[in-house]
PDB file of N, CA and C in Angstrom:
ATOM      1  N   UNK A   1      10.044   0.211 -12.772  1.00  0.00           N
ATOM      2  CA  UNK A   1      10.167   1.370 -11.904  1.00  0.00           C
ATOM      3  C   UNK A   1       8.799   1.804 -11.395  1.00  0.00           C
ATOM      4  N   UNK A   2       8.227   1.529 -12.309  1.00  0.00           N
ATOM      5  CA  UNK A   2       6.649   2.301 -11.868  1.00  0.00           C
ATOM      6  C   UNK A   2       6.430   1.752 -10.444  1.00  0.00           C
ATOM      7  N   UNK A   3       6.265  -0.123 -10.541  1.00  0.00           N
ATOM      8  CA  UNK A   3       6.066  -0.938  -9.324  1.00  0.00           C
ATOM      9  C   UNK A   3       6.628   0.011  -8.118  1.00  0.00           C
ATOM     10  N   UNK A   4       7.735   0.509  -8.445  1.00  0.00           N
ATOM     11  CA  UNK A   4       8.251   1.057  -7.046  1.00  0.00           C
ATOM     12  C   UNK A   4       8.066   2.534  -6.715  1.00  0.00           C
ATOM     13  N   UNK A   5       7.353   3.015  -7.745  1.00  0.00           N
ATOM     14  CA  UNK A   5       6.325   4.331  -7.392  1.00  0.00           C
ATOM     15  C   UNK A   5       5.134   4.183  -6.332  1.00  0.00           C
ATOM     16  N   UNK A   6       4.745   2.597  -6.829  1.00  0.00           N
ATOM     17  CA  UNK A   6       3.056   2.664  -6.538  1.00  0.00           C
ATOM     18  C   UNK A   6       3.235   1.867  -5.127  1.00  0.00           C
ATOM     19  N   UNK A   7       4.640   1.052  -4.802  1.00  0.00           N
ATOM     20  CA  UNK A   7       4.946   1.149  -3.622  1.00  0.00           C
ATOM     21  C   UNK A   7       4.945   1.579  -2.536  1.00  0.00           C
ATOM     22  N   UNK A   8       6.078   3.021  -3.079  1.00  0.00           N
ATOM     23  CA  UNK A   8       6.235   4.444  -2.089  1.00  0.00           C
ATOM     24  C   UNK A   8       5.409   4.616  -1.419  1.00  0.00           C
ATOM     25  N   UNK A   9       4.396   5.233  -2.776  1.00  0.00           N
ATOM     26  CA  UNK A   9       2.849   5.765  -2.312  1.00  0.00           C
ATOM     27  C   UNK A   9       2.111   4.949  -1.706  1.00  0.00           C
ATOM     28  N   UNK A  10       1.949   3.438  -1.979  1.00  0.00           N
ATOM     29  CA  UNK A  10       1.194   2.819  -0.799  1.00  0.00           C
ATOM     30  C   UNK A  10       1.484   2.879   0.707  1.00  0.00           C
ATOM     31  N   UNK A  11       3.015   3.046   1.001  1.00  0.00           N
ATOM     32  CA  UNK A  11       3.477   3.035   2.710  1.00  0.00           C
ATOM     33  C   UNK A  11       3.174   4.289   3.022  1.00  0.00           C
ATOM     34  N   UNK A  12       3.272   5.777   1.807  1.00  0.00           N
ATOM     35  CA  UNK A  12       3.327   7.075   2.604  1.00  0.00           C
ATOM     36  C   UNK A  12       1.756   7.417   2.853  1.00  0.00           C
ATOM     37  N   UNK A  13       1.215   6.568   2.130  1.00  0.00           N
ATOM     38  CA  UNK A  13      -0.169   6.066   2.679  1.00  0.00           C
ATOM     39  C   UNK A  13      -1.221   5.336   4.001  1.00  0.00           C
ATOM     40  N   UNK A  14      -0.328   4.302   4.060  1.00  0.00           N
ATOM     41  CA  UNK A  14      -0.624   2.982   4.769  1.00  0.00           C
ATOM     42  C   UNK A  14       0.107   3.619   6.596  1.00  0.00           C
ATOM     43  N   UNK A  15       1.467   3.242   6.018  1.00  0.00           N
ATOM     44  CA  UNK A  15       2.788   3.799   7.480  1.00  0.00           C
ATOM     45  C   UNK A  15       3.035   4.714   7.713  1.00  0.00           C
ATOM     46  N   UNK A  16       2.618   6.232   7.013  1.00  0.00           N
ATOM     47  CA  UNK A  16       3.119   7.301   7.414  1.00  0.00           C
ATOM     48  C   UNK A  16       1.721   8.144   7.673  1.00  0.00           C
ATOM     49  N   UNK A  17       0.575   7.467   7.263  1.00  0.00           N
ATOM     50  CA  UNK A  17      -0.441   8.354   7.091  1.00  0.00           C
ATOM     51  C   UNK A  17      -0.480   9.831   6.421  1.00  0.00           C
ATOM     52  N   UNK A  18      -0.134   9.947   5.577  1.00  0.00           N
ATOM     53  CA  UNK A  18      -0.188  11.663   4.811  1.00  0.00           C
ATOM     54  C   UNK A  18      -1.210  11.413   4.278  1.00  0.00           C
ATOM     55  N   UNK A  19      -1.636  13.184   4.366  1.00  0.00           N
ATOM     56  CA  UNK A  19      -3.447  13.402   3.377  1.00  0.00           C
ATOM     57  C   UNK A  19      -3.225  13.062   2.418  1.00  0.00           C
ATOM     58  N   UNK A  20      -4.079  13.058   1.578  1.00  0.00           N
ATOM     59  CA  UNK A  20      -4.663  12.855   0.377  1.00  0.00           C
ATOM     60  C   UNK A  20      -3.818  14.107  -0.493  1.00  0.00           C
ATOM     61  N   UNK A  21      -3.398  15.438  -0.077  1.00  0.00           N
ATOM     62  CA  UNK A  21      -3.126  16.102  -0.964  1.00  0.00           C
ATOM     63  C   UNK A  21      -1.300  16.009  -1.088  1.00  0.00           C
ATOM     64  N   UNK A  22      -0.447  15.387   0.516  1.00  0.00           N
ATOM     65  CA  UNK A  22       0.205  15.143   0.249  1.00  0.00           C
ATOM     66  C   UNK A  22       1.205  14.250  -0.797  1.00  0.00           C
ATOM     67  N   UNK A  23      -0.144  13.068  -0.392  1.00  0.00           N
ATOM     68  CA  UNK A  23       0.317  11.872  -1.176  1.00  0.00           C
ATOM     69  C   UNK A  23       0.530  12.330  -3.260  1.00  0.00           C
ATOM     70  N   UNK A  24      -0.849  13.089  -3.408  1.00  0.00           N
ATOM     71  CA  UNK A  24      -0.953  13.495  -4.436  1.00  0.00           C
ATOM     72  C   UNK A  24       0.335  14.062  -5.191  1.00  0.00           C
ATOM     73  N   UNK A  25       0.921  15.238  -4.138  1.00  0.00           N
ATOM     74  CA  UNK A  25       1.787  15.644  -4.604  1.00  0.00           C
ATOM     75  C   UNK A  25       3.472  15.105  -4.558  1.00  0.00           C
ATOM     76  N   UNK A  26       3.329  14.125  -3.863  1.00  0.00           N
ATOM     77  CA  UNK A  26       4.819  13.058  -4.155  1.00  0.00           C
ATOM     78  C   UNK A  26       4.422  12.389  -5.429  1.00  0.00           C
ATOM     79  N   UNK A  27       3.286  11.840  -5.411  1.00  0.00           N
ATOM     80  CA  UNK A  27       3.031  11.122  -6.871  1.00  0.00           C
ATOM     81  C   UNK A  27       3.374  11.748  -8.276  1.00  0.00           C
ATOM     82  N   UNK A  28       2.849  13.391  -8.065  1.00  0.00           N
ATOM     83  CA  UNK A  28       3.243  13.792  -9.531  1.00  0.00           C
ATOM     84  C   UNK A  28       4.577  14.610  -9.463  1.00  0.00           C
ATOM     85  N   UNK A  29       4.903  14.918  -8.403  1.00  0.00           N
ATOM     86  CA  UNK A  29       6.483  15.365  -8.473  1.00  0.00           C
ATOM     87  C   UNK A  29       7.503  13.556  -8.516  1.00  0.00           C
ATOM     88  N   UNK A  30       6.999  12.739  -8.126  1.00  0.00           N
ATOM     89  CA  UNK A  30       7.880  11.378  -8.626  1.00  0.00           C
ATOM     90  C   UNK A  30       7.650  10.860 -10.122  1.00  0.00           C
ATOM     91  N   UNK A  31       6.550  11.223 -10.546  1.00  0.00           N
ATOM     92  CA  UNK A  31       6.250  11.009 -12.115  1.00  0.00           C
ATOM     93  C   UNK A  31       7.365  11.757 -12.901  1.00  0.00           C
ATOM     94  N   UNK A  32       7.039  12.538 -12.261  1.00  0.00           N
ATOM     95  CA  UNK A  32       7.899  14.062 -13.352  1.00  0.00           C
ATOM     96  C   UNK A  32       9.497  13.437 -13.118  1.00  0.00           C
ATOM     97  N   UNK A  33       9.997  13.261 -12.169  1.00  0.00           N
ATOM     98  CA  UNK A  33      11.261  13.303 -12.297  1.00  0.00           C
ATOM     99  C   UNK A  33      11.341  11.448 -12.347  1.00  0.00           C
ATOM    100  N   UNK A  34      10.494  10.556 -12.826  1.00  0.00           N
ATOM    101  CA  UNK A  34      11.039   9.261 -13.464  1.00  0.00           C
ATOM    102  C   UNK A  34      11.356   9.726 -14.804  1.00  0.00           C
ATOM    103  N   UNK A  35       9.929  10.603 -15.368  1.00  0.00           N
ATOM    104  CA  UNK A  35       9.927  10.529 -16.862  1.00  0.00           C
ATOM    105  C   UNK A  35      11.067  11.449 -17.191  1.00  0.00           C
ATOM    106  N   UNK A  36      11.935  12.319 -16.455  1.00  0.00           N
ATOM    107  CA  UNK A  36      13.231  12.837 -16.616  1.00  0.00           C
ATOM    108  C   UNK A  36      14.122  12.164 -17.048  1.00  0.00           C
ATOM    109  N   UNK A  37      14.586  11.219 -15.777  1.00  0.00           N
ATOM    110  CA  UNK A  37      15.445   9.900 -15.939  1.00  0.00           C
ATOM    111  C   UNK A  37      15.241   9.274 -17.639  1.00  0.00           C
TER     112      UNK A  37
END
C-alpha cells in the first residue's frame, strides 16, 4: 500500500503541480487514514 501512497504523491506532484504544503498535507492525512485501515 505504501507503493501506492508514494505514487499519488509523486503525480499530485509531477501532473497536478500542488505546493509543497499541499502535497504535505495529502501525505499525512493519507498516512493517518492507511494506518486506520
Amino acid at each position: 500500500m505504501k507503493t501506492y501512497l508514494e505514487d499519488y504523491i509523486t503525480m499530485l506532484r509531477v501532473e497536478k503541480n500542488l505546493s509543497p504544503n499541499s502535497i504535505s498535507a495529502y501525505k499525512g492525512d493519507l498516512k493517518r487514514y492507511l494506518d486506520f485501515l
